[in-house]
C-alpha atoms as a PDB file:
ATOM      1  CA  UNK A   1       0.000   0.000   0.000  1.00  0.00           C
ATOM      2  CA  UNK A   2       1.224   3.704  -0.668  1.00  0.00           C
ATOM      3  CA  UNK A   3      -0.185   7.303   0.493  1.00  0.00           C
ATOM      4  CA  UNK A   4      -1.453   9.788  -1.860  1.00  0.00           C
ATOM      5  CA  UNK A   5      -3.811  12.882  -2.007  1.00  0.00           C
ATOM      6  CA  UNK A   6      -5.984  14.781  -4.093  1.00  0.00           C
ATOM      7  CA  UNK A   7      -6.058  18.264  -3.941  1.00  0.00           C
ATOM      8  CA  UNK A   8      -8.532  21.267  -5.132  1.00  0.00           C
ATOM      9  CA  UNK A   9      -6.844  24.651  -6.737  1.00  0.00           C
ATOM     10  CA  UNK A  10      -8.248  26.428  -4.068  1.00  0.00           C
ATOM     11  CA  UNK A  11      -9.427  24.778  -0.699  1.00  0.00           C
ATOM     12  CA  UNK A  12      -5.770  23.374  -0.627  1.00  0.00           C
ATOM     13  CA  UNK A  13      -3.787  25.933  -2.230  1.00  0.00           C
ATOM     14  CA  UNK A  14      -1.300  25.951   0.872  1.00  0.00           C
ATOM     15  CA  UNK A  15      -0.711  22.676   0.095  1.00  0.00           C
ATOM     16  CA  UNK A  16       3.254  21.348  -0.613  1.00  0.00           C
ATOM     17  CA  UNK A  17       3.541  17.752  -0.937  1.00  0.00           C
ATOM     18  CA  UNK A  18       5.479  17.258   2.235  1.00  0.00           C
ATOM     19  CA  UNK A  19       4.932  16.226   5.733  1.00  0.00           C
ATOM     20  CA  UNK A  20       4.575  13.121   4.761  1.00  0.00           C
ATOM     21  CA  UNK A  21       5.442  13.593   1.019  1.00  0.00           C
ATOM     22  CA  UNK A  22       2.480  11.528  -1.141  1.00  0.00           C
ATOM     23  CA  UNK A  23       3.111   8.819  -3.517  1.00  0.00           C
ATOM     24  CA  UNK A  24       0.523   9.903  -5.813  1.00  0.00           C
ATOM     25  CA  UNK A  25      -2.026  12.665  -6.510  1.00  0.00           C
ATOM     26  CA  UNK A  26      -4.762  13.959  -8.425  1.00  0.00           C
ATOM     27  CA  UNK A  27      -5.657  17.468  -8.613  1.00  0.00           C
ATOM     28  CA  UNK A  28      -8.807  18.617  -9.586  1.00  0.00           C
ATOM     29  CA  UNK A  29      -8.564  19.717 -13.198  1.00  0.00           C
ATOM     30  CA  UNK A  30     -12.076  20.446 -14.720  1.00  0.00           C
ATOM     31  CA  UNK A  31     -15.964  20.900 -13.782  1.00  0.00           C
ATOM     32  CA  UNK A  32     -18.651  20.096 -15.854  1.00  0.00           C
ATOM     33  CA  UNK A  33     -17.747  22.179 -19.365  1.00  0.00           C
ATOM     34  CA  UNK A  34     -14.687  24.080 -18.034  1.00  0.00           C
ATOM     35  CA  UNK A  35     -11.588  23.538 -17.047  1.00  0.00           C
ATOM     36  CA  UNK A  36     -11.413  24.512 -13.125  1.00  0.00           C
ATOM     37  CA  UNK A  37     -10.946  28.323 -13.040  1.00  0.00           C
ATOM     38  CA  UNK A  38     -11.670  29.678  -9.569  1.00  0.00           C
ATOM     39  CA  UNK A  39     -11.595  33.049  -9.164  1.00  0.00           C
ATOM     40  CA  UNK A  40     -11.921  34.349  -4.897  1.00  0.00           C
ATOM     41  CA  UNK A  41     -11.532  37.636  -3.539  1.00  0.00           C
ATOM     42  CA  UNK A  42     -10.328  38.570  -7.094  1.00  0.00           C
ATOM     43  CA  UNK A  43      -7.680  35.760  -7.197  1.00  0.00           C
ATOM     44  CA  UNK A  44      -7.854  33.217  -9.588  1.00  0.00           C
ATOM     45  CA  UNK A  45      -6.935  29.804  -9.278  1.00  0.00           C
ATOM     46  CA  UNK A  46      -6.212  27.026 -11.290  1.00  0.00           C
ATOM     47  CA  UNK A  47      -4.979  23.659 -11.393  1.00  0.00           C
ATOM     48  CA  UNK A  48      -1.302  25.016 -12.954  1.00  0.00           C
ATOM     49  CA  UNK A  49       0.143  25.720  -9.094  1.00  0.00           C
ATOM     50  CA  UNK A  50      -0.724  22.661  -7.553  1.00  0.00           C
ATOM     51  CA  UNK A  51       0.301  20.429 -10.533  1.00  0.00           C
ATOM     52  CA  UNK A  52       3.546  22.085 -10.998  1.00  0.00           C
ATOM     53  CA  UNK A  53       4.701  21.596  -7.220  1.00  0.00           C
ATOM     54  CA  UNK A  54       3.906  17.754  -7.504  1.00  0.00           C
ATOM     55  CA  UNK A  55       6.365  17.609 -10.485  1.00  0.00           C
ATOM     56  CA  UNK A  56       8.918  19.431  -9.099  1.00  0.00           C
ATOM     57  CA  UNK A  57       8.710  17.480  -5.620  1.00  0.00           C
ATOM     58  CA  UNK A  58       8.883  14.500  -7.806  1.00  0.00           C
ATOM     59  CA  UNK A  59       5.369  13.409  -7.249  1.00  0.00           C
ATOM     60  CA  UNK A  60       3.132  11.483  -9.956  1.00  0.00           C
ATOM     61  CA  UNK A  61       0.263  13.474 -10.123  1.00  0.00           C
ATOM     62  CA  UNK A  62      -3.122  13.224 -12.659  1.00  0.00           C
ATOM     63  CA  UNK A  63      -6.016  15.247 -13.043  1.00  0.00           C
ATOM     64  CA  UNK A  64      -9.617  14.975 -12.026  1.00  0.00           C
ATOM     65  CA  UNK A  65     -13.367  16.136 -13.318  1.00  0.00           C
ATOM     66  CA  UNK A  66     -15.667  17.079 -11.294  1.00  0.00           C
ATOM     67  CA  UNK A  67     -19.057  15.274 -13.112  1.00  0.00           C
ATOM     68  CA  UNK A  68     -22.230  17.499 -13.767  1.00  0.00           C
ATOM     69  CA  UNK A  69     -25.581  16.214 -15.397  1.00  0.00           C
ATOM     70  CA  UNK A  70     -26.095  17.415 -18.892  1.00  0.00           C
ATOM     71  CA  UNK A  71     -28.779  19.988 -17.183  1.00  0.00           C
ATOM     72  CA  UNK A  72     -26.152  22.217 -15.408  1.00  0.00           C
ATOM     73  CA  UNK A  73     -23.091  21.680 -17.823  1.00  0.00           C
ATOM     74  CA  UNK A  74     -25.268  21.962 -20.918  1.00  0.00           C
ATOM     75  CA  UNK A  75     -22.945  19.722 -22.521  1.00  0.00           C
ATOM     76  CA  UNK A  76     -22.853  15.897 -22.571  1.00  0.00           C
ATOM     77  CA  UNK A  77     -20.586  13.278 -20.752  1.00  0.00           C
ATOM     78  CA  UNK A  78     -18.199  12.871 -23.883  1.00  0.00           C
ATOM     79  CA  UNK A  79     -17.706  16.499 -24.401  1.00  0.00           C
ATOM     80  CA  UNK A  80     -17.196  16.965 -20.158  1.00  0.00           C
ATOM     81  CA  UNK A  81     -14.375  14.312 -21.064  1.00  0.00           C
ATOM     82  CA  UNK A  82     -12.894  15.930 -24.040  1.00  0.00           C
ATOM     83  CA  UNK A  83     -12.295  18.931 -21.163  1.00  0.00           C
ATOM     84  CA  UNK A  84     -10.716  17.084 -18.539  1.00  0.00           C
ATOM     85  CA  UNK A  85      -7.833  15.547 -21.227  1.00  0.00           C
ATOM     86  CA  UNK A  86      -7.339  18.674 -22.764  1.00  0.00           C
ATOM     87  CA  UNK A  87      -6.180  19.994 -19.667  1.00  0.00           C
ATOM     88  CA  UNK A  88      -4.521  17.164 -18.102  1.00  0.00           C
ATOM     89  CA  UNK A  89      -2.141  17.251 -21.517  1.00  0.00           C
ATOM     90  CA  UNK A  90      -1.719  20.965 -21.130  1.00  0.00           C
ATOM     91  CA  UNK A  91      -0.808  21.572 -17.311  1.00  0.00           C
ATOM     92  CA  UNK A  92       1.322  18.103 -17.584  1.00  0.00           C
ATOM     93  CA  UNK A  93      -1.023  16.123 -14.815  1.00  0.00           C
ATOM     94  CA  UNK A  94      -0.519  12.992 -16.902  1.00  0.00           C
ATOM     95  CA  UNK A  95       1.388  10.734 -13.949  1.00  0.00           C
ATOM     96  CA  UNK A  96      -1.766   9.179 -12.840  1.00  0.00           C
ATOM     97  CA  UNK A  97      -4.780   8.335 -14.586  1.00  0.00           C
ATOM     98  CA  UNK A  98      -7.856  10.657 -15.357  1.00  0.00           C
ATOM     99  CA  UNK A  99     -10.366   9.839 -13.540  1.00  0.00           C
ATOM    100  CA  UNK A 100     -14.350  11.067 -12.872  1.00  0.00           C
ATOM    101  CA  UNK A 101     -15.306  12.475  -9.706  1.00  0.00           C
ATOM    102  CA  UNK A 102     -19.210  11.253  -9.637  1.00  0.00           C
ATOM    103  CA  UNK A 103     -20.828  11.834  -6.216  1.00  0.00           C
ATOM    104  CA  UNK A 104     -24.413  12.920  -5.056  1.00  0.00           C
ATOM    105  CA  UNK A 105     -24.827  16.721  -3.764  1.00  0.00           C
ATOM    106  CA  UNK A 106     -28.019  17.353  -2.499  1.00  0.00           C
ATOM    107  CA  UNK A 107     -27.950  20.984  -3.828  1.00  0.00           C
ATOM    108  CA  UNK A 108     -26.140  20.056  -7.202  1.00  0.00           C
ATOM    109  CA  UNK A 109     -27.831  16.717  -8.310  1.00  0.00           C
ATOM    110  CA  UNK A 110     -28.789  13.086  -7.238  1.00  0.00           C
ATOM    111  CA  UNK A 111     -27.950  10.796 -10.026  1.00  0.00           C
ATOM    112  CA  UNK A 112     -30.195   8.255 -11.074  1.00  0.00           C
ATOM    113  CA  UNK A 113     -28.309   5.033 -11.527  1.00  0.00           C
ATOM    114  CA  UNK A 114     -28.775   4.897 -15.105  1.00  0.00           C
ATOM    115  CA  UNK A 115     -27.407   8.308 -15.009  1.00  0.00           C
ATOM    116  CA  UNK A 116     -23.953   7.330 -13.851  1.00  0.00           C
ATOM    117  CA  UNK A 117     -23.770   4.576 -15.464  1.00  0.00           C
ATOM    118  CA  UNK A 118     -24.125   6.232 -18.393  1.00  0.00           C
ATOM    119  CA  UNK A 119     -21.831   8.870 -17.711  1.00  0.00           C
ATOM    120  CA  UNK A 120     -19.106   6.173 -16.525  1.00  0.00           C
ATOM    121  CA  UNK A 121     -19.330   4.224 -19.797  1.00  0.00           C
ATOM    122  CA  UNK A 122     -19.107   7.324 -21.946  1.00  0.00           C
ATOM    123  CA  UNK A 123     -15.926   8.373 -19.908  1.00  0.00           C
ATOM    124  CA  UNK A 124     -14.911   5.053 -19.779  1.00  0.00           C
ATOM    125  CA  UNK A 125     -14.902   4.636 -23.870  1.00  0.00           C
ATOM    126  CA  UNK A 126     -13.329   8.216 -24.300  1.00  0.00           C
ATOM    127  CA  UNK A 127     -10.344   8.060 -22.043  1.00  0.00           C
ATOM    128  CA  UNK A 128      -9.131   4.954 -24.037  1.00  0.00           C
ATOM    129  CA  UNK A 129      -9.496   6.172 -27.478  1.00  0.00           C
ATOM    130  CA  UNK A 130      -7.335   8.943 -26.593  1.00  0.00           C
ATOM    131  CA  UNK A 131      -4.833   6.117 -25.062  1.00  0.00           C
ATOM    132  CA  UNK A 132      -5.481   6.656 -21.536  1.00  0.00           C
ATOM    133  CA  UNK A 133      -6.298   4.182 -18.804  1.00  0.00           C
ATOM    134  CA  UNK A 134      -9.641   5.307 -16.414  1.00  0.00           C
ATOM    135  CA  UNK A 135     -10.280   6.018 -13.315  1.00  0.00           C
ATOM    136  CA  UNK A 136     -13.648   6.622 -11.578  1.00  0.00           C
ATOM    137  CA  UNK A 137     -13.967   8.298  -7.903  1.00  0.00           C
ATOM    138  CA  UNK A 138     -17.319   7.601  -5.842  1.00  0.00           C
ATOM    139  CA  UNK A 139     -18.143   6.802  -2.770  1.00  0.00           C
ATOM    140  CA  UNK A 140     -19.243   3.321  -1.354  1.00  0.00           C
ATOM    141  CA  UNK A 141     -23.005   4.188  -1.440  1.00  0.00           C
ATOM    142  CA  UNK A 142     -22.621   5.612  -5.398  1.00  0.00           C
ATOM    143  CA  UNK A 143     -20.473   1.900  -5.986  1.00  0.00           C
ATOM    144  CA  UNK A 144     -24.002   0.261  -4.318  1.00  0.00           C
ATOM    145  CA  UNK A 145     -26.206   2.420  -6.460  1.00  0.00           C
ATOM    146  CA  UNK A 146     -24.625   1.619  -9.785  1.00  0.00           C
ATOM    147  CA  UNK A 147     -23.804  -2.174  -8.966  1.00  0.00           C
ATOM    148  CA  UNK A 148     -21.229  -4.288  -8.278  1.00  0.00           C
ATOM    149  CA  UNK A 149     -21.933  -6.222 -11.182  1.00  0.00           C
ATOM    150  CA  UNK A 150     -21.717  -3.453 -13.483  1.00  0.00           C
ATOM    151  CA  UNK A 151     -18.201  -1.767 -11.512  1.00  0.00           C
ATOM    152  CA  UNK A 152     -16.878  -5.595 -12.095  1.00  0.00           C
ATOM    153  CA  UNK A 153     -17.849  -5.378 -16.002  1.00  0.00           C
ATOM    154  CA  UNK A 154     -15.343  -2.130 -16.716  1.00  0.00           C
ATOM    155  CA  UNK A 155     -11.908  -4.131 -16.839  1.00  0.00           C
ATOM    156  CA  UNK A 156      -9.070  -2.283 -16.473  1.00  0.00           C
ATOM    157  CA  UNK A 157     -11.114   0.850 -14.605  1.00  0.00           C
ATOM    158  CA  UNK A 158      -8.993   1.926 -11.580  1.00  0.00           C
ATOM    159  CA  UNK A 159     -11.602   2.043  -8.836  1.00  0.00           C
ATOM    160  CA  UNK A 160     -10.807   5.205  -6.434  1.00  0.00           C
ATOM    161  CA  UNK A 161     -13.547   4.464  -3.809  1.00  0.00           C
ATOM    162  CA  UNK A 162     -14.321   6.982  -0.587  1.00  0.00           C
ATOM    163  CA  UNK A 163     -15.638   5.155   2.551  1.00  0.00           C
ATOM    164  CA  UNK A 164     -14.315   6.568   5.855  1.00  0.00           C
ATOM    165  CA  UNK A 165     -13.451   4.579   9.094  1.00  0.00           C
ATOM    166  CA  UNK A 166     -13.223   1.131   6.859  1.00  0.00           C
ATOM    167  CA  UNK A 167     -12.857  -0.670   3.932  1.00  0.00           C
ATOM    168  CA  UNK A 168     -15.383  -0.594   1.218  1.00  0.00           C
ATOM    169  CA  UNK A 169     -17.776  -3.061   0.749  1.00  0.00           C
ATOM    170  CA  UNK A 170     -19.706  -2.622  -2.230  1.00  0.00           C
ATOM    171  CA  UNK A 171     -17.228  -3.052  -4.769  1.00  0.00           C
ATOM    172  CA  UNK A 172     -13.452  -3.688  -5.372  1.00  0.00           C
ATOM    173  CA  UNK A 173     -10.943  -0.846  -5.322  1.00  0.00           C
ATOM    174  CA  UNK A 174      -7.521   0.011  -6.281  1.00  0.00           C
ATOM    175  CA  UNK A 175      -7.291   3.182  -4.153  1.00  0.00           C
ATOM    176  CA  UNK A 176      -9.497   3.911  -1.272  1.00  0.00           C
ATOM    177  CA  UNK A 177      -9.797   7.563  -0.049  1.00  0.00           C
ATOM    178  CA  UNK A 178      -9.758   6.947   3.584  1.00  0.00           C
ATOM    179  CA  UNK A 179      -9.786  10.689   5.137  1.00  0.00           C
ATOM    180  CA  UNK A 180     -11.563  13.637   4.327  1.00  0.00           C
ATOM    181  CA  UNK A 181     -10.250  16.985   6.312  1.00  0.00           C
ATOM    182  CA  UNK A 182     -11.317  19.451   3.820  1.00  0.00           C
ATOM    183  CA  UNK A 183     -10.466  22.111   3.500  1.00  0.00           C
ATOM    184  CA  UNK A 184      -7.133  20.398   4.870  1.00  0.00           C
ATOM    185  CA  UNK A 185      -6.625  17.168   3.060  1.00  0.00           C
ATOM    186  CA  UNK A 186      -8.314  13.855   1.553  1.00  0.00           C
ATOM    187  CA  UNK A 187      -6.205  11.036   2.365  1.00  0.00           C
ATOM    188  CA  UNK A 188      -5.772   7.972   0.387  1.00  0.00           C
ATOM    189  CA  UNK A 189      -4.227   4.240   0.019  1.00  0.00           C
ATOM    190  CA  UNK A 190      -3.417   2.485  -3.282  1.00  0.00           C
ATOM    191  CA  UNK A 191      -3.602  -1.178  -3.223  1.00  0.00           C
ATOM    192  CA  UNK A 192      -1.648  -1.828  -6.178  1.00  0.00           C
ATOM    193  CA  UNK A 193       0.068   0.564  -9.091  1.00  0.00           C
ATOM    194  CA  UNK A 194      -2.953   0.588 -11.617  1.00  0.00           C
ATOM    195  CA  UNK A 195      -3.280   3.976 -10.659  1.00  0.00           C
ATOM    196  CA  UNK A 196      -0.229   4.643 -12.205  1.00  0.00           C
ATOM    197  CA  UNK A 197      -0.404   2.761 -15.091  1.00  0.00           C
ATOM    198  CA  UNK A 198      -1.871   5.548 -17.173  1.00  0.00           C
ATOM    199  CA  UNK A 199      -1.517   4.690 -20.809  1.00  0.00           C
ATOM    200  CA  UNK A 200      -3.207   1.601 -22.196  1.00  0.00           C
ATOM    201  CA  UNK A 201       0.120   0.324 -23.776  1.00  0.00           C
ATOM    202  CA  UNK A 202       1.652   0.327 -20.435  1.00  0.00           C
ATOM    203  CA  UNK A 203      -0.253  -2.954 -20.050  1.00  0.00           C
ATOM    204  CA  UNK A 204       1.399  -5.989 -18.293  1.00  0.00           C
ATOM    205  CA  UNK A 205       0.996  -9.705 -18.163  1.00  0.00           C
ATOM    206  CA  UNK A 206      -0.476  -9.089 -14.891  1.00  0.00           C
ATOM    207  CA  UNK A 207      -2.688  -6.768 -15.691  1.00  0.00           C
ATOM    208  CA  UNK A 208      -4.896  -9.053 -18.419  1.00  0.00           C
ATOM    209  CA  UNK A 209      -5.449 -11.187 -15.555  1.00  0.00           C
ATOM    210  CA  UNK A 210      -7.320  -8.786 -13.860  1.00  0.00           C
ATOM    211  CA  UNK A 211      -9.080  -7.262 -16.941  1.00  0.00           C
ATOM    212  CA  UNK A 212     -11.116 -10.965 -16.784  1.00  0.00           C
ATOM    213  CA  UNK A 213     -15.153 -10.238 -15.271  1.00  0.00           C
ATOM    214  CA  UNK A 214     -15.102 -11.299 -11.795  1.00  0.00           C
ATOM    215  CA  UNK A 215     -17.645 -14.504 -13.288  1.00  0.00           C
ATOM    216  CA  UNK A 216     -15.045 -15.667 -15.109  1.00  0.00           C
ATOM    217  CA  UNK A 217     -12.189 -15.242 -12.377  1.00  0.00           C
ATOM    218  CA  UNK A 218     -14.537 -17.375 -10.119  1.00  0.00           C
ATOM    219  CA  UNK A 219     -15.036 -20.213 -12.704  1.00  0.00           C
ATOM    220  CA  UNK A 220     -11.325 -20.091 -13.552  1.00  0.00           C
ATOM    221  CA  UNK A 221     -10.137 -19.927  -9.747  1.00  0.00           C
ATOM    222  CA  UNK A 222     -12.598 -22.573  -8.229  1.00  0.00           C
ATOM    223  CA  UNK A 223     -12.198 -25.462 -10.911  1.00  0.00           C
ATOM    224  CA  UNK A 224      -8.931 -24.984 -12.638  1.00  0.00           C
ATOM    225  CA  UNK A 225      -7.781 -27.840 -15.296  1.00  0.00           C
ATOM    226  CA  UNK A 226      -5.128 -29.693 -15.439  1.00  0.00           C
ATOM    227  CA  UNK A 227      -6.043 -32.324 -17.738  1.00  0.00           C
ATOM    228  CA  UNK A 228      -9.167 -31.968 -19.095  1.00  0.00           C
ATOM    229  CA  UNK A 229     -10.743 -28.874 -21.577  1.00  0.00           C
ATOM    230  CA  UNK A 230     -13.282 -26.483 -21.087  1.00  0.00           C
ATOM    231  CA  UNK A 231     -15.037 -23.430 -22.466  1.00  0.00           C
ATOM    232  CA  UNK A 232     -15.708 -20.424 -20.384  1.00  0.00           C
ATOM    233  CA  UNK A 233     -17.205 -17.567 -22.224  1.00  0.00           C
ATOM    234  CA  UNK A 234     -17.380 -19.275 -24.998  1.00  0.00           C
ATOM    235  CA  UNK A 235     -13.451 -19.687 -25.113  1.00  0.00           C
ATOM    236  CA  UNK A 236     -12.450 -23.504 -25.012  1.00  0.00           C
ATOM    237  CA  UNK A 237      -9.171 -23.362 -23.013  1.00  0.00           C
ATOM    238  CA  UNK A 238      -7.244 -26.828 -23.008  1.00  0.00           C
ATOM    239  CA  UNK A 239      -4.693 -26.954 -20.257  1.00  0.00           C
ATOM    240  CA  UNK A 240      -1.807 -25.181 -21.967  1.00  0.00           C
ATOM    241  CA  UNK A 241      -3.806 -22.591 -23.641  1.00  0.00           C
ATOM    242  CA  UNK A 242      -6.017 -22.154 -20.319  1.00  0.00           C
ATOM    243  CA  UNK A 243      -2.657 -21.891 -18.129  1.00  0.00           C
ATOM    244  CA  UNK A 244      -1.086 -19.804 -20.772  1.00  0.00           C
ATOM    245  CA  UNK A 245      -3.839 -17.486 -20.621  1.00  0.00           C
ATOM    246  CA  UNK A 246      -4.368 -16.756 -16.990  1.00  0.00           C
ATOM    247  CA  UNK A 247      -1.204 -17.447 -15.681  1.00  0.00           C
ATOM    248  CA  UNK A 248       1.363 -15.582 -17.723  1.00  0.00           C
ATOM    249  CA  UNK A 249       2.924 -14.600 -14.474  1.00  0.00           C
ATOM    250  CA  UNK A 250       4.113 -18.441 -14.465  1.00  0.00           C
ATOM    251  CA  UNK A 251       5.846 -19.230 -17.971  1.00  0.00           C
ATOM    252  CA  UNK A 252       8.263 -21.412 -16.192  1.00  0.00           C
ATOM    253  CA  UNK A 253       4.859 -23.806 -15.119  1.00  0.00           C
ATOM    254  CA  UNK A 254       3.331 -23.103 -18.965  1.00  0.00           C
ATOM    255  CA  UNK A 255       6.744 -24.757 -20.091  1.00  0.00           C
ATOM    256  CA  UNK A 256       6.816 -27.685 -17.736  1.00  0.00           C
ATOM    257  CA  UNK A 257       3.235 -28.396 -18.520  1.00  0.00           C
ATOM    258  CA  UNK A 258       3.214 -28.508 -22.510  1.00  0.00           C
ATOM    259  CA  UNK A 259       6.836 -30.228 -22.854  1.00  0.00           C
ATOM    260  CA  UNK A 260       7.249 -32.645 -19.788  1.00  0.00           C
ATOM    261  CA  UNK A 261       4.839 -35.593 -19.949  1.00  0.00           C
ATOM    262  CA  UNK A 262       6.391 -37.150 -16.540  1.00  0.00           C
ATOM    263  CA  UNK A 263       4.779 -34.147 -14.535  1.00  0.00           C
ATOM    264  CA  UNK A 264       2.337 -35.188 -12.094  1.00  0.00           C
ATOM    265  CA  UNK A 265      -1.270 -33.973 -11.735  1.00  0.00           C
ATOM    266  CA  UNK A 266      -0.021 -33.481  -7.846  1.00  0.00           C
ATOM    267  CA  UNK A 267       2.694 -31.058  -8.643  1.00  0.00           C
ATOM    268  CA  UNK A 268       0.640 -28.828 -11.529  1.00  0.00           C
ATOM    269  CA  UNK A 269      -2.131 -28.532  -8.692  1.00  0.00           C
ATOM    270  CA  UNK A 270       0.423 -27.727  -5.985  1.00  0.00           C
ATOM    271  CA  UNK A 271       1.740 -24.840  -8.501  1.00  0.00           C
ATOM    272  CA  UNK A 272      -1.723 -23.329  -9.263  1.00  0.00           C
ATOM    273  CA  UNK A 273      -2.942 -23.461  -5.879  1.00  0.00           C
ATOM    274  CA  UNK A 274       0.112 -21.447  -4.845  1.00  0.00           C
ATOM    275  CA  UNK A 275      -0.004 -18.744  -7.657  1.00  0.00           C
ATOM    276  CA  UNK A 276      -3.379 -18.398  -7.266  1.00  0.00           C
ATOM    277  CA  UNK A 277      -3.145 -17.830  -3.670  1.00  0.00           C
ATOM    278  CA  UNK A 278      -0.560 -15.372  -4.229  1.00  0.00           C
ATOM    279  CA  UNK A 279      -2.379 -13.412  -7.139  1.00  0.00           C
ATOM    280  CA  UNK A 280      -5.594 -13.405  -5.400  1.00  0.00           C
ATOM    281  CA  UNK A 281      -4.809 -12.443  -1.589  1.00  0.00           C
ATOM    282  CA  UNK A 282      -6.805 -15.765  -0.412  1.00  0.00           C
ATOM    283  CA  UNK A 283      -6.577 -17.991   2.296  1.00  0.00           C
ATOM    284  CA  UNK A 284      -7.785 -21.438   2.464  1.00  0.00           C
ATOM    285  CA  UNK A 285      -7.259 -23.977  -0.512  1.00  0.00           C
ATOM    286  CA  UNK A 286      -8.108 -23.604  -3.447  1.00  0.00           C
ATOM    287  CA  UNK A 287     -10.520 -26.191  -5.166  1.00  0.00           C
ATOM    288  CA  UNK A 288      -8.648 -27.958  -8.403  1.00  0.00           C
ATOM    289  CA  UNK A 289     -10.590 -30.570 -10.758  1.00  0.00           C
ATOM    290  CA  UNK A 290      -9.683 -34.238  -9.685  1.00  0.00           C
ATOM    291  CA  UNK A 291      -8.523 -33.196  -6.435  1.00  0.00           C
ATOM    292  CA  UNK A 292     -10.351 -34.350  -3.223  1.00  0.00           C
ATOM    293  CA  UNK A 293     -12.799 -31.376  -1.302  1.00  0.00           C
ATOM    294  CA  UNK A 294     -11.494 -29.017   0.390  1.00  0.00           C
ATOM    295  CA  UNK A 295     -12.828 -25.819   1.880  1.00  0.00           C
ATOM    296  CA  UNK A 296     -13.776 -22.904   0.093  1.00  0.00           C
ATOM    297  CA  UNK A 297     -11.247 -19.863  -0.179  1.00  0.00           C
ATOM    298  CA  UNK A 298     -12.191 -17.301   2.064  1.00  0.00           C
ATOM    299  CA  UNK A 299     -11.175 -13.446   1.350  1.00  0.00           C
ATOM    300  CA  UNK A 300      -8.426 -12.023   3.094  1.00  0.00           C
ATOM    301  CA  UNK A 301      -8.698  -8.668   4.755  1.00  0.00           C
ATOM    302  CA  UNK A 302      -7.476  -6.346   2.064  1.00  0.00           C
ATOM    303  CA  UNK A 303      -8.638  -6.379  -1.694  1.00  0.00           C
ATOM    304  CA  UNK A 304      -8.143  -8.842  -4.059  1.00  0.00           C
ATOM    305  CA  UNK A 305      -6.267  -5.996  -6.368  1.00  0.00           C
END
């Protein structure tokens, strides 16, 4: 796990990136059909200050948008987009993924679940035809009102979810936002480096493991083959290709599999069972095909990813 923040132009315009120094942050870049440009007391501020002292302390930093409904920004969720890249390439904020800050405001808007959704997917779609890996902030009761199910179904979407005083439990996350002190500090911890992965050709092995829906993970993870084939998702994996494909991390056990006949069922279920366990944060055994019963994996404390 590693610290970061994310910072507004304004409410944390003191702010230096010390005491402790982050590991990441995201500033808050655009609102609705603007780039952020807050003007106070005659002062105007922008993301510029804020994004420049991250580089210069040697912080990755990205850029957020604030979401608005098509009835206050009077433009839709691809154009809202278009404004948050433009300015993430032109104040350099391109160390951490884009993401969309979607969140109720009871004197803004409460979004209809279809709403978001639609909002995420059109983000979503946008950030990676311009090359750019997503990220989408909520909280844990926006992750319940849009579904787990549909959360799981975005791939390689780095989850940034708020839920203070625990863990979220409505969906899985990358980075959780942990604190809120405004007009201080938010406080967050990233469970892996997604968040840092920003273009889509920075993909890894790795990574394609975790772009597979959370139905298929299960199917994979609680009946894996060794010697027998099987379709999932229409797919038909036969063990090479099936171990090839979701264990890339393991070409070593891919090789030893396909060229050495005198390997024994024992030893290829001893090897999954271990990476898997690894990959996946679980304790317990893991359930292989033509093994005897064991018990069923529980989850550990922290995320799976």
């Amino acid at each position: 796990m590693s610290y970061g923040v994310d910072v507004h132009p304004y409410y944390q315009r003191g702010y230096g990136f010390d005491g402790p120094t982050p590991t990441f942050a995201w500033v808050k870049c655009s609102d609705g059909s603007r780039p952020y440009r807050g003007v106070y007391e005659g002062v105007p501020w922008t993301p510029d200050v804020l994004v420049g002292r991250a580089i210069r302390a040697g912080v990755p930093v990205g850029g957020y948008h604030y979401a608005q409904p098509i009835s206050r920004a009077g433009v839709g969720f691809v154009a809202q987009t278009d404004v948050l890249l433009a300015e993430i390439e032109r104040v350099g904020a391109v160390g951490v993924v884009p993401a969309l800050d979607i969140e109720d405001d009871a004197k803004q808007h409460i979004w209809g679940a279809d709403e978001a959704r639609t909002f995420i997917t059109a983000f979503v779609a946008e950030c990676r035809a311009h090359g750019y890996r997503p990220g989408i902030y909520m909280n844990d009761a926006m992750a319940a009102k849009v579904g787990r199910a549909f959360l799981d179904g975005l791939g390689d979407v780095v989850l940034w979810i708020a839920r203070y005083g625990a863990l979220p439990r409505n969906t899985r996350f990358d980075v959780h936002q942990y604190s809120s002190t405004n007009p201080n500090l938010d406080k967050n911890e990233s469970y892996n480096d997604q968040h840092l992965r920003v273009r889509l050709d920075s993909a890894t092995d790795d990574e394609e493991l975790s772009m597979l829906s959370e139905e298929t993970l299960d199917q994979i993870f609680e009946k894996t083959w060794y010697n027998a084939s099987s379709t999932i998702d229409g797919v038909q994996y036969n063990p090479a290709t099936m171990l090839e494909a979701v264990f890339k991390l393991l070409p070593e056990l891919v090789e030893h599999v396909t060229h050495d006949p005198d390997i024994t069922a024992d030893e290829v279920r001893g090897w999954i069972s271990d990476a898997v366990k690894q990959k996946l944060k679980v304790t317990g055994s893991i359930v292989v095909e033509g093994s005897t019963e064991a018990e069923e994996p529980t989850e550990a404390e922290e995320p799976a990813k």
